[in-house]
N, C-alpha and C. Protein backbone atom coordinates (compact mmCIF):
# COMPACT_ATOMS: atom_id res chain seq x y z
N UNK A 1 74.33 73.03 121.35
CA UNK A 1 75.05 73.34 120.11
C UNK A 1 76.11 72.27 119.87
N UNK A 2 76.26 71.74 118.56
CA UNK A 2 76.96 71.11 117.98
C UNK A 2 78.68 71.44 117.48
N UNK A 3 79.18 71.06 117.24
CA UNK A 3 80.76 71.36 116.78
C UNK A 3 81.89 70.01 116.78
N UNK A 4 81.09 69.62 114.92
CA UNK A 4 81.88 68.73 114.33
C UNK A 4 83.27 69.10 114.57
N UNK A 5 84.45 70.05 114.78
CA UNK A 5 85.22 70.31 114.55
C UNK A 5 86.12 69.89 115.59
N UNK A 6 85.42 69.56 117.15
CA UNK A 6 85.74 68.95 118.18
C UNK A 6 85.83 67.76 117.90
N UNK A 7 85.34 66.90 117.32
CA UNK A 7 85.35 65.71 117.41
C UNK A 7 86.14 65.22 116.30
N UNK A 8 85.72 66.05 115.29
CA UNK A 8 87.41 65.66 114.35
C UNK A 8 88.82 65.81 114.69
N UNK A 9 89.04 66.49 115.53
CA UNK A 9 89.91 66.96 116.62
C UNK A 9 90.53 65.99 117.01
N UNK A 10 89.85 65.25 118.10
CA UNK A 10 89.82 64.01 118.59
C UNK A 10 90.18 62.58 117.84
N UNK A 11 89.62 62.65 117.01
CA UNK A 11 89.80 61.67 115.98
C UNK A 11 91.00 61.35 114.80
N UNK A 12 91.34 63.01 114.72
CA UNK A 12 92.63 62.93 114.15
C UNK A 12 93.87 62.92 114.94
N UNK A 13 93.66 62.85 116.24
CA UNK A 13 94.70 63.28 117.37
C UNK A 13 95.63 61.79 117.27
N UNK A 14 97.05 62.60 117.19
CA UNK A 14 98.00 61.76 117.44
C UNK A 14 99.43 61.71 118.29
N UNK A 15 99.80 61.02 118.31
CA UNK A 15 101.19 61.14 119.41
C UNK A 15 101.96 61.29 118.75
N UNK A 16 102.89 62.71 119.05
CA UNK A 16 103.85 62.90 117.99
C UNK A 16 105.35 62.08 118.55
N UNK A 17 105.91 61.36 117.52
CA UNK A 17 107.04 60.48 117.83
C UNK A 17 108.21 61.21 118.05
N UNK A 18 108.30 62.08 117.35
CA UNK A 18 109.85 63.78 117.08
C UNK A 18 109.37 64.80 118.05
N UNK A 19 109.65 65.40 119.07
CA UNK A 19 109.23 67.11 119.38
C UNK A 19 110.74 67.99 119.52
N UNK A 20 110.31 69.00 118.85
CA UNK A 20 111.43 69.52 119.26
C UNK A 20 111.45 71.06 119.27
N UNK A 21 112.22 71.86 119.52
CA UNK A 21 112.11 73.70 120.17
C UNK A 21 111.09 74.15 118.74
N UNK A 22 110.47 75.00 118.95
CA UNK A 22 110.33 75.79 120.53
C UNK A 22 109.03 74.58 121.29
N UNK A 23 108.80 74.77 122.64
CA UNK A 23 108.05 74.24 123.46
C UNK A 23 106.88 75.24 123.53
N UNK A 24 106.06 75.15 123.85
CA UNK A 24 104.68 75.84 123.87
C UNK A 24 104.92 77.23 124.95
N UNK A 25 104.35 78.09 123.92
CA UNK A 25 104.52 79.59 125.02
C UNK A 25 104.14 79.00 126.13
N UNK A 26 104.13 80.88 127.32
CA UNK A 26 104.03 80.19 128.64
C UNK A 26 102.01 80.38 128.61
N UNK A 27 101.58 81.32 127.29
CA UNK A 27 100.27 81.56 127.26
C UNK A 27 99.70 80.10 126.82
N UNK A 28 100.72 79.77 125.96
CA UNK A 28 99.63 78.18 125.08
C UNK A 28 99.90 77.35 126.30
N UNK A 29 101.03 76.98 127.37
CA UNK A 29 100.76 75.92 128.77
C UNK A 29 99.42 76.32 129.48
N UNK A 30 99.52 77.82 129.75
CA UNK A 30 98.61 77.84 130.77
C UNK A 30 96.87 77.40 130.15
N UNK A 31 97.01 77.80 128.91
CA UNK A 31 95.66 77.07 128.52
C UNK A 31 95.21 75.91 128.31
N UNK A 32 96.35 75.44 128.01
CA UNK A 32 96.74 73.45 127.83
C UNK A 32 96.35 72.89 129.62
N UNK A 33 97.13 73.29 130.31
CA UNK A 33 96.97 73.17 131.84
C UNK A 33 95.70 73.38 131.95
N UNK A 34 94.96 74.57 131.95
CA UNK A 34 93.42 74.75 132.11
C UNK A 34 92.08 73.64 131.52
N UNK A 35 92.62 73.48 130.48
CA UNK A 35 91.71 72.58 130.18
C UNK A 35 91.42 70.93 130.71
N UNK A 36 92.59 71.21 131.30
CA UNK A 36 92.56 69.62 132.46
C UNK A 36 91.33 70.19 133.55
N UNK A 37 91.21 71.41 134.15
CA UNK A 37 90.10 71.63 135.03
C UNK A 37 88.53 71.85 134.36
N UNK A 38 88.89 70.99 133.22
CA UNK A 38 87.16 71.01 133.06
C UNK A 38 86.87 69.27 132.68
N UNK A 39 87.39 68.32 133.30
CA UNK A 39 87.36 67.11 133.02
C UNK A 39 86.23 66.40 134.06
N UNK A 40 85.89 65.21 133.83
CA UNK A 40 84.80 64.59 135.00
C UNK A 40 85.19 64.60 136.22
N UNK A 41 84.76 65.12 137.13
CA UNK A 41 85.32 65.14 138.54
C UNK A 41 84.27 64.82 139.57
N UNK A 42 84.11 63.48 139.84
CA UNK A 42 82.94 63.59 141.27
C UNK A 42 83.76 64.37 142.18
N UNK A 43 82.74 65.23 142.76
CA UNK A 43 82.85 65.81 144.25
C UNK A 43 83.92 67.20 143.70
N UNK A 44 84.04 67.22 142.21
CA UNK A 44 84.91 68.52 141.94
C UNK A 44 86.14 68.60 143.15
N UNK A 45 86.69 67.76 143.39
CA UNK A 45 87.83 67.69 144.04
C UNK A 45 89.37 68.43 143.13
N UNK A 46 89.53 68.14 142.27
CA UNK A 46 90.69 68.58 141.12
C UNK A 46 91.60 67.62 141.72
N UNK A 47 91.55 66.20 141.77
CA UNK A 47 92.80 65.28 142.57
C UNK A 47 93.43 65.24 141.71
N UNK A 48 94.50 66.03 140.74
CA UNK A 48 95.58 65.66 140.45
C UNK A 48 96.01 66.87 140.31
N UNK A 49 97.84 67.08 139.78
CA UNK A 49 98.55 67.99 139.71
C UNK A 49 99.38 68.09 138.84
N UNK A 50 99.91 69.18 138.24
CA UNK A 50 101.31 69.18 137.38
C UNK A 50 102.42 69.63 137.52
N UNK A 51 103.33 68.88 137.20
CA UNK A 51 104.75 69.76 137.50
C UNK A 51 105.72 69.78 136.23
N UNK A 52 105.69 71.45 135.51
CA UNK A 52 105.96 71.49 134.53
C UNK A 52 107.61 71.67 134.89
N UNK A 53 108.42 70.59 133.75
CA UNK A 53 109.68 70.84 133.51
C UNK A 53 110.52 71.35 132.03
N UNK A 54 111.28 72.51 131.92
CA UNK A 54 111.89 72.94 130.91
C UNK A 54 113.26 72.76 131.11
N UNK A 55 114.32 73.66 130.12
CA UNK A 55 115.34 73.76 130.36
C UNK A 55 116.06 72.82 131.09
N UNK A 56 116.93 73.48 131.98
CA UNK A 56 117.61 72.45 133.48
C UNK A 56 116.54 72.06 134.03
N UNK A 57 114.96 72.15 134.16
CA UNK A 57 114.75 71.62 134.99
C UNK A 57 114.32 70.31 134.61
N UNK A 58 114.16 69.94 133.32
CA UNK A 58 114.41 68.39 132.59
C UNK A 58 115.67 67.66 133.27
N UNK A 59 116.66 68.53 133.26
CA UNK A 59 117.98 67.50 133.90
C UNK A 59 117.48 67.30 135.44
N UNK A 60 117.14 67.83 136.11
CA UNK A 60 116.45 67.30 137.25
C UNK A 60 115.69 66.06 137.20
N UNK A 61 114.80 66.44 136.42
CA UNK A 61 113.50 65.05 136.04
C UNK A 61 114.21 63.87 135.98
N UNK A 62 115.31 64.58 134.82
CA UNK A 62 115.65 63.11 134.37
C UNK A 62 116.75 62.08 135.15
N UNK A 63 117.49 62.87 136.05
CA UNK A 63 118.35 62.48 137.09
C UNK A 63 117.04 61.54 137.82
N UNK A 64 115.96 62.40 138.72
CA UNK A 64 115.42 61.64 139.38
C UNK A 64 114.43 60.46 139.01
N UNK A 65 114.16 60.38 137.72
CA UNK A 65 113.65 59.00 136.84
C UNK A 65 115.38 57.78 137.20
N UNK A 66 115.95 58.09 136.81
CA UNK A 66 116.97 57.66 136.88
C UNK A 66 117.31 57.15 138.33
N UNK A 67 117.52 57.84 139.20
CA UNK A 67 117.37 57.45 140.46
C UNK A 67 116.64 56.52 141.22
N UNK A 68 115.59 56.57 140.74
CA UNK A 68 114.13 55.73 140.83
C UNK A 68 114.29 54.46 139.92
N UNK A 69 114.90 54.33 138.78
CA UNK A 69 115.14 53.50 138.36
C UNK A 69 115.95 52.13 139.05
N UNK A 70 117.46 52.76 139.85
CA UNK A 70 117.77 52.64 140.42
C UNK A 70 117.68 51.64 141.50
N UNK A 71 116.43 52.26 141.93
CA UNK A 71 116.43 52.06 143.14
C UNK A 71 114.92 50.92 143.43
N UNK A 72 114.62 50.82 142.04
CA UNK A 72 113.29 49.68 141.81
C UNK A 72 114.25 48.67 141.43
N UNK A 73 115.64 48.57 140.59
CA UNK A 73 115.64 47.49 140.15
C UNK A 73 117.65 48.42 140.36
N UNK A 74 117.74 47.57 141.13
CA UNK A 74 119.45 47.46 141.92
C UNK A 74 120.45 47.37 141.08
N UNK A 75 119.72 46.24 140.00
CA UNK A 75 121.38 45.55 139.25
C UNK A 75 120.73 46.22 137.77
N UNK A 76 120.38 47.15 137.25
CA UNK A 76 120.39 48.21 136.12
C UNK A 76 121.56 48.40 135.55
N UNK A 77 122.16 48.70 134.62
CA UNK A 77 123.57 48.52 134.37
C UNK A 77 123.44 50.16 134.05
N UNK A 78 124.37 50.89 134.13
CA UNK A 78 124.73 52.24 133.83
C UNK A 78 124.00 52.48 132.86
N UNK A 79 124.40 51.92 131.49
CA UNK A 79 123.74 52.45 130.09
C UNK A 79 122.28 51.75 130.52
N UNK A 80 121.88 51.67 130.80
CA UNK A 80 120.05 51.57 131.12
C UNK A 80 119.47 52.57 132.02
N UNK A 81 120.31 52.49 133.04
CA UNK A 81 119.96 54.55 133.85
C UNK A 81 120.27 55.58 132.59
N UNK A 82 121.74 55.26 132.21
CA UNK A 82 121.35 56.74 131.52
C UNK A 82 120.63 56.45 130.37
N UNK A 83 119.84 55.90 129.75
CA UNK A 83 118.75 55.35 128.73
C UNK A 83 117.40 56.57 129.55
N UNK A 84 117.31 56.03 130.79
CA UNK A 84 115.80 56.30 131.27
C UNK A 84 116.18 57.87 131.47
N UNK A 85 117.29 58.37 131.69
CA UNK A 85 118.15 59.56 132.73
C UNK A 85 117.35 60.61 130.80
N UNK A 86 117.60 59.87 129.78
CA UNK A 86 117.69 60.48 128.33
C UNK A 86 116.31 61.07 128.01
N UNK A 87 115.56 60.02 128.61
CA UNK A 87 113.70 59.77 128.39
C UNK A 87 113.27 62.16 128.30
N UNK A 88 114.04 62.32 129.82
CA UNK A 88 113.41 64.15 130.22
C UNK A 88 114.02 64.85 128.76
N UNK A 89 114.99 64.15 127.94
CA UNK A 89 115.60 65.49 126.84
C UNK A 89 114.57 65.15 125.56
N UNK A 90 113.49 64.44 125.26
CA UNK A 90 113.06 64.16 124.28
C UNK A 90 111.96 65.41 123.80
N UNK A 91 112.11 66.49 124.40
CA UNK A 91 111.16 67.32 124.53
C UNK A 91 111.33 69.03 124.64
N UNK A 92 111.57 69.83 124.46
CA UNK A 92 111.33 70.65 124.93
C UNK A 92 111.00 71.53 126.44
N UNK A 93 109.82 70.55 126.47
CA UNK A 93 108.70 70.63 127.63
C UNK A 93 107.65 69.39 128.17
N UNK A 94 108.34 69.13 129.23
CA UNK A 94 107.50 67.99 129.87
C UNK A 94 106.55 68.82 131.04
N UNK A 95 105.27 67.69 130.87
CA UNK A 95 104.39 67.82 132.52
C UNK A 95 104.19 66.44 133.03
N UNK A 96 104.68 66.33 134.32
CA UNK A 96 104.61 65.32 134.88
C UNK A 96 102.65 65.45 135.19
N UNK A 97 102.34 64.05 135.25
CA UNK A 97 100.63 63.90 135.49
C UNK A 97 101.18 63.41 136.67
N UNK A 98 100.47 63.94 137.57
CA UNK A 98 100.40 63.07 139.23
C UNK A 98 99.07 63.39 139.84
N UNK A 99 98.61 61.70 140.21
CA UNK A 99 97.23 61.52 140.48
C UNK A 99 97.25 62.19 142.19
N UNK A 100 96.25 62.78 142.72
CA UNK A 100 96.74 63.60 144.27
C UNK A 100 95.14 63.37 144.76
N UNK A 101 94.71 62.55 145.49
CA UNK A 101 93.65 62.08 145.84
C UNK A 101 93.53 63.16 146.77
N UNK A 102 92.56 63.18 147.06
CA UNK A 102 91.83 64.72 148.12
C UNK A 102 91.28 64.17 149.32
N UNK A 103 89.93 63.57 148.77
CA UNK A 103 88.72 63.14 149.81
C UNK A 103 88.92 61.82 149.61
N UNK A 104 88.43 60.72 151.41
CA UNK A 104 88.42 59.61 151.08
C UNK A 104 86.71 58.99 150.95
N UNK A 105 86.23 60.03 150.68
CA UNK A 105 84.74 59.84 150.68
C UNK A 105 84.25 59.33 148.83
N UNK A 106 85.64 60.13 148.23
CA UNK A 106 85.30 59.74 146.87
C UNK A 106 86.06 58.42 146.34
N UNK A 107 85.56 57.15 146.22
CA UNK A 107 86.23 55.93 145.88
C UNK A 107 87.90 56.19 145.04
N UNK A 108 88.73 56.09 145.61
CA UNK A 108 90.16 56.33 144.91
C UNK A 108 90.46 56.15 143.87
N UNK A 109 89.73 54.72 142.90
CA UNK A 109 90.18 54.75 141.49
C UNK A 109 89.32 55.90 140.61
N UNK A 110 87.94 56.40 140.99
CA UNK A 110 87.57 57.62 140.54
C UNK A 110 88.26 58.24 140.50
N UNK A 111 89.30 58.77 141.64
CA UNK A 111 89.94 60.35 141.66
C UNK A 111 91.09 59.58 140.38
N UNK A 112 91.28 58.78 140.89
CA UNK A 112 92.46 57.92 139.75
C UNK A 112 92.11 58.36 138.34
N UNK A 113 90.90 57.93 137.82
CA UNK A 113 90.33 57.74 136.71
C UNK A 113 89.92 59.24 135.84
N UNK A 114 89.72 60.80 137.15
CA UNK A 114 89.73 61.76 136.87
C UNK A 114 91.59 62.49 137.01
N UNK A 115 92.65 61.97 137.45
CA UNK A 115 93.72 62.31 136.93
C UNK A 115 94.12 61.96 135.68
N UNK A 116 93.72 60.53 135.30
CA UNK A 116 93.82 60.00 133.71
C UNK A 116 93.25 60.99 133.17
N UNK A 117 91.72 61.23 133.15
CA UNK A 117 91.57 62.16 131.90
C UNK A 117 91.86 63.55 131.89
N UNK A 118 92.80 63.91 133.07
CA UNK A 118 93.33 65.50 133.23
C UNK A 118 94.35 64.83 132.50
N UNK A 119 95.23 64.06 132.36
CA UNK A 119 96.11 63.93 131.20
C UNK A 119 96.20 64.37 130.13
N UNK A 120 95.01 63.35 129.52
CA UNK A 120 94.20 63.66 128.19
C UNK A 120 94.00 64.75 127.64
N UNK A 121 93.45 65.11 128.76
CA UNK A 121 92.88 66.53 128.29
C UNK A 121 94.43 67.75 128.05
N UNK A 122 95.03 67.18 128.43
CA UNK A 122 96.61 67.89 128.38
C UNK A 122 97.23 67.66 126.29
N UNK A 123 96.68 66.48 126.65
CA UNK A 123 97.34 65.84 125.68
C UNK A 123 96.08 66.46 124.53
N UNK A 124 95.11 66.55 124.47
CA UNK A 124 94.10 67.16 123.46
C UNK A 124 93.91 68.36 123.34
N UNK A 125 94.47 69.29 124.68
CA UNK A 125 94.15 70.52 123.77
C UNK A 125 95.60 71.08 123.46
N UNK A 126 96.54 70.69 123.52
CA UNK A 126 98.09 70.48 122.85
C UNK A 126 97.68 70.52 121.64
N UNK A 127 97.18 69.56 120.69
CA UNK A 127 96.82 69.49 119.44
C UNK A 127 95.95 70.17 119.34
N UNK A 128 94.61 70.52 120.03
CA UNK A 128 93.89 71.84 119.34
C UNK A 128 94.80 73.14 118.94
N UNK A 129 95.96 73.23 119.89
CA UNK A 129 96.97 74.22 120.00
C UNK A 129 98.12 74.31 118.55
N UNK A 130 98.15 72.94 118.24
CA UNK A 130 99.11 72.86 117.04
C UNK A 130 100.26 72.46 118.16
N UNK A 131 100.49 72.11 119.39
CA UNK A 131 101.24 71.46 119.85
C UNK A 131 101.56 70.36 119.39
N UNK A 132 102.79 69.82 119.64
CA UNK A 132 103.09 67.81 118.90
C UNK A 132 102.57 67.54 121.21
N UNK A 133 102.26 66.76 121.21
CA UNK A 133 102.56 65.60 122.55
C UNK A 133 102.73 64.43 122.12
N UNK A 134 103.25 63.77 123.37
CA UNK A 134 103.52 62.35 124.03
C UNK A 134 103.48 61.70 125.25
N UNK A 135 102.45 60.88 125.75
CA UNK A 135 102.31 60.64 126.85
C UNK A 135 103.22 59.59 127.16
N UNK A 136 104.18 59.58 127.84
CA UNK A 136 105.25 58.36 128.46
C UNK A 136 104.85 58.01 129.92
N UNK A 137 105.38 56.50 130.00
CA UNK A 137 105.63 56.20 131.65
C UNK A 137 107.26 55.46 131.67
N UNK A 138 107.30 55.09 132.92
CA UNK A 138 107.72 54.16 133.02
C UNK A 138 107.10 53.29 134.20
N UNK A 139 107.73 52.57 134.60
CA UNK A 139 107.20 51.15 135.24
C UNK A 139 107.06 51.33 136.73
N UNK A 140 107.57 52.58 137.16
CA UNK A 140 107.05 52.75 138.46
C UNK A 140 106.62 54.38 139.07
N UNK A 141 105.72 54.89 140.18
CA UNK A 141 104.56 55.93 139.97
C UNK A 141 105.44 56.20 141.12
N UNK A 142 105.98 55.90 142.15
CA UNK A 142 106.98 56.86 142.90
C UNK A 142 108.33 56.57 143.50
N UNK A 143 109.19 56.67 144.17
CA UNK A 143 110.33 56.29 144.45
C UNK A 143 110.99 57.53 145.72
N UNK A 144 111.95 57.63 146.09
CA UNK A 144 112.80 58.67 146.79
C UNK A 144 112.87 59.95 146.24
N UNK A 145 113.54 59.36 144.72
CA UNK A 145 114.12 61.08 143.85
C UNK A 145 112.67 61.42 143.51
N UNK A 146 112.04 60.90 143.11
CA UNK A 146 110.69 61.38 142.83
C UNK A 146 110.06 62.36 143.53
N UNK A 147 109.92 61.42 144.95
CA UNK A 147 109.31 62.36 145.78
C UNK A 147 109.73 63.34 145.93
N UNK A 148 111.01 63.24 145.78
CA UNK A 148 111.61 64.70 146.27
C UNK A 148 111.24 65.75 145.39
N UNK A 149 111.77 65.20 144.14
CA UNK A 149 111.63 66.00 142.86
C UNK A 149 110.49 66.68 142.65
N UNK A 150 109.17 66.07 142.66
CA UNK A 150 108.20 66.73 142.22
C UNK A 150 107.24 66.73 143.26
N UNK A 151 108.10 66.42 144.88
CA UNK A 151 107.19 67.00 146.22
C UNK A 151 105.86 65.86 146.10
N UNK A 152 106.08 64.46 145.99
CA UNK A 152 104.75 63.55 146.70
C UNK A 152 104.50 63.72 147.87
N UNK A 153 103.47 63.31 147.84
CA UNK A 153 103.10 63.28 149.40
C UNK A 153 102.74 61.73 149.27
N UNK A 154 102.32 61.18 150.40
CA UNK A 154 102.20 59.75 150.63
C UNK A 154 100.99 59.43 149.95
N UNK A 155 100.29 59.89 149.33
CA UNK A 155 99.03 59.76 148.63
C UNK A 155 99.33 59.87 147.24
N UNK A 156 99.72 60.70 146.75
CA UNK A 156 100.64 60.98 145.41
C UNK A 156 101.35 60.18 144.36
N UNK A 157 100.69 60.18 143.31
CA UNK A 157 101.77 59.00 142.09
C UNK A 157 101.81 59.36 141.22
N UNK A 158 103.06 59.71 140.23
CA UNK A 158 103.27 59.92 139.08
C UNK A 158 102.45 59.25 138.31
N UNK A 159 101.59 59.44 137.58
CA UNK A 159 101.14 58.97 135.89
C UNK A 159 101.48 59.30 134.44
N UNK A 160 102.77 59.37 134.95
CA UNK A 160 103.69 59.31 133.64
C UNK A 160 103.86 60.59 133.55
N UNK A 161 104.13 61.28 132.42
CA UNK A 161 104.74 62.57 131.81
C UNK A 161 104.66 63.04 130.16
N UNK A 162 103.65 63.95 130.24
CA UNK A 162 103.55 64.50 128.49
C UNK A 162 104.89 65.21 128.09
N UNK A 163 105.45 64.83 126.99
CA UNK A 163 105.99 65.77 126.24
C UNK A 163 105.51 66.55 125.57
N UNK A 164 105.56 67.94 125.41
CA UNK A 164 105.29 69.09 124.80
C UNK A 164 106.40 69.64 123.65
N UNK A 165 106.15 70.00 122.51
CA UNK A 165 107.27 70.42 121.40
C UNK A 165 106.44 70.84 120.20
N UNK A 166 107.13 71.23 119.24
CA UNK A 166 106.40 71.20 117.86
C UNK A 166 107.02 69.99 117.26
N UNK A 167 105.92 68.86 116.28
CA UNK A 167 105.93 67.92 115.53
C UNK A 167 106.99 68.21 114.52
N UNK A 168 108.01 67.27 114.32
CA UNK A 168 109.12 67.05 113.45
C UNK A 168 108.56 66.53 112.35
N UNK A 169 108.97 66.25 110.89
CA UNK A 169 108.37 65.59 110.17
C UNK A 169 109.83 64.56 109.99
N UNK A 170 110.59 64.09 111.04
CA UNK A 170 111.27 63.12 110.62
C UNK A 170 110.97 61.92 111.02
N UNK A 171 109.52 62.08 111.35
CA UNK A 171 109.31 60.66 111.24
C UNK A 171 107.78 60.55 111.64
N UNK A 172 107.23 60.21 111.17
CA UNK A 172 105.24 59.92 110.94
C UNK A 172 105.16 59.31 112.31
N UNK A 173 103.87 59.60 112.80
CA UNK A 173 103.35 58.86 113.56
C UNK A 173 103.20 57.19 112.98
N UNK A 174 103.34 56.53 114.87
CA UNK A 174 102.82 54.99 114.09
C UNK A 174 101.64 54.93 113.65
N UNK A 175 101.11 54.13 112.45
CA UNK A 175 99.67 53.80 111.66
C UNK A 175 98.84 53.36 112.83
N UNK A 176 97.82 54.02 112.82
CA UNK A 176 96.75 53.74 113.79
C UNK A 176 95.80 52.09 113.74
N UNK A 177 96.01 50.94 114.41
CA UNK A 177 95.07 49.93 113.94
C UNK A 177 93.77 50.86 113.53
N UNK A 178 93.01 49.80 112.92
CA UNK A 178 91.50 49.91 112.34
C UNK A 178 90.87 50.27 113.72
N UNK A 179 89.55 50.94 113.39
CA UNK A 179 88.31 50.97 114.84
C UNK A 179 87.71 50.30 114.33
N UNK A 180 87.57 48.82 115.30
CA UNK A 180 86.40 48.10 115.22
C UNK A 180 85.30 48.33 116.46
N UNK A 181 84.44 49.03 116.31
CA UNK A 181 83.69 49.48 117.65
C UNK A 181 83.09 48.19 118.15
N UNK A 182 82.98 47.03 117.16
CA UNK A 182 82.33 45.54 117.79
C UNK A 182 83.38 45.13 118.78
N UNK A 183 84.64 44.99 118.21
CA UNK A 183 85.68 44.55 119.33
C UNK A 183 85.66 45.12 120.85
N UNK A 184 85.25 46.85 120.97
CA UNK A 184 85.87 47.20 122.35
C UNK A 184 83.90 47.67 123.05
N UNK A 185 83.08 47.90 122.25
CA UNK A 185 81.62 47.89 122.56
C UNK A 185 80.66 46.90 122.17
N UNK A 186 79.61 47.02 122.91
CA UNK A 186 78.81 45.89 122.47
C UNK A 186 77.20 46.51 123.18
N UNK A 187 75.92 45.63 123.08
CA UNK A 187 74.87 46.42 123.70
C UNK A 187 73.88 45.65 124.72
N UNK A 188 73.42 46.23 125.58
CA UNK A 188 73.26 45.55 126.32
C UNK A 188 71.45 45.47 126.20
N UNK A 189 70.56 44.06 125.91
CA UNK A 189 69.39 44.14 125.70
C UNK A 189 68.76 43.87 126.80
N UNK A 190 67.42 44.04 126.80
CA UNK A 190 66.55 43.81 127.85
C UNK A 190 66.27 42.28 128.44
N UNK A 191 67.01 41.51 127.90
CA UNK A 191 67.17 40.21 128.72
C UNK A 191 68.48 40.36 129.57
N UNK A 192 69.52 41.14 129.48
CA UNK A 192 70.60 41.05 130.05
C UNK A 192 71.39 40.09 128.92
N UNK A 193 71.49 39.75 128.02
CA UNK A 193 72.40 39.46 126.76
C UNK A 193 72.82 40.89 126.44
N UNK A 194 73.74 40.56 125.49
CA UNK A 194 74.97 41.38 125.01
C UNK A 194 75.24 41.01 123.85
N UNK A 195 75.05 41.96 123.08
CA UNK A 195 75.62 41.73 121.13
C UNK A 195 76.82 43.15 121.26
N UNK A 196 77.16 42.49 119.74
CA UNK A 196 78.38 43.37 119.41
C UNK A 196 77.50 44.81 118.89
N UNK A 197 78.11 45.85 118.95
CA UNK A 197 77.31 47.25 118.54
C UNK A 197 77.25 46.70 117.58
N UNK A 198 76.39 47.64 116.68
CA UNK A 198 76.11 47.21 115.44
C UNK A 198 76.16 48.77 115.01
N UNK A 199 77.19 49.42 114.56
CA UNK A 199 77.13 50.48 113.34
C UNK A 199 76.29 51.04 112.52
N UNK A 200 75.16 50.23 112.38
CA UNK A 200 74.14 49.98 111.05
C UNK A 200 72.30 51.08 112.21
């Protein structure tokens, strides 16, 4: 069975730039969360995890981004910690994505590549939800406060953090470039040459 309505879904999906109260019931997370466990998974491992932050527990987050900041790059000047320390209040409701490898039988950038699209999938059914998201990083996947904060283990790396909120209208998403499917696909013929897709 078919269902255009998924894929327009997808297609209209955007990153909302504004979020702000209320943050998604605790019924619309747990279904947002769920739908990360139906993503590609060799070996159905579930290698990644979330750690949802609200309220105070954003000032946590954002202390230990901050900390980590810190502590990657020494000579940070105050107003640039508290810049990154600001990043946890943009939201309502954050989930940290952290990739959590399981088995070493399954090649690591797989389990990698199945925490990316448990992201996604965070981030897509948010908008099936009428949620706004935003997927952020910054420049480094673990540190001290980190670990502490959201319990790594030596295997363990942050992949950034969705914001969760309802969409503001003070300010549009950025304009999406064009899809040129020639630019990012192409096809592969029975000589082993390669043309650009062709649409047609």
């Amino acid at each position: 069975m078919t269902d255009a309505r998924l894929l327009d879904l997808m297609l209209a999906r955007r990153s909302a730039p504004v979020l702000k109260e209320p943050g998604p019931s605790r019924a619309e997370l747990a279904r947002i969360l769920a739908a990360a466990g139906t993503v590609p998974d060799h070996g159905s491992l579930r290698p990644f995890r979330f750690v949802v932050a609200e309220g105070e527990g954003r000032a946590a987050f954002g202390d230990a981004l901050a900390e980590t900041a810190a502590e990657h790059r020494p000579g940070m000047p105050a107003a640039g910690l508290e810049k990154i320390r600001a990043k946890a209040f943009r939201s309502p409701t954050l989930v940290a994505v952290i990739a959590s490898p399981r088995n070493d039988k399954i090649e690591r950038w797989e389990q990698h590549a199945t925490a990316a699209c448990a992201g996604y999938a965070v981030v897509l059914a948010a908008h099936a939800l009428g949620v706004g998201a935003n997927w952020k990083s910054v420049p480094f996947t673990r540190g001290a406060a980190l670990t502490r904060v959201l319990g790594l283990s030596a295997e363990e790396e942050m992949f950034g953090w969705i914001h969760l909120g309802r969409a503001s209208d003070e300010a549009a998403p950025a304009p999406r470039p064009p899809l040129v499917l020639a630019d990012f696909a192409s096809v592969l013929d029975g000589s082993g040459a390669r043309r650009a897709f062709d649409e047609q």
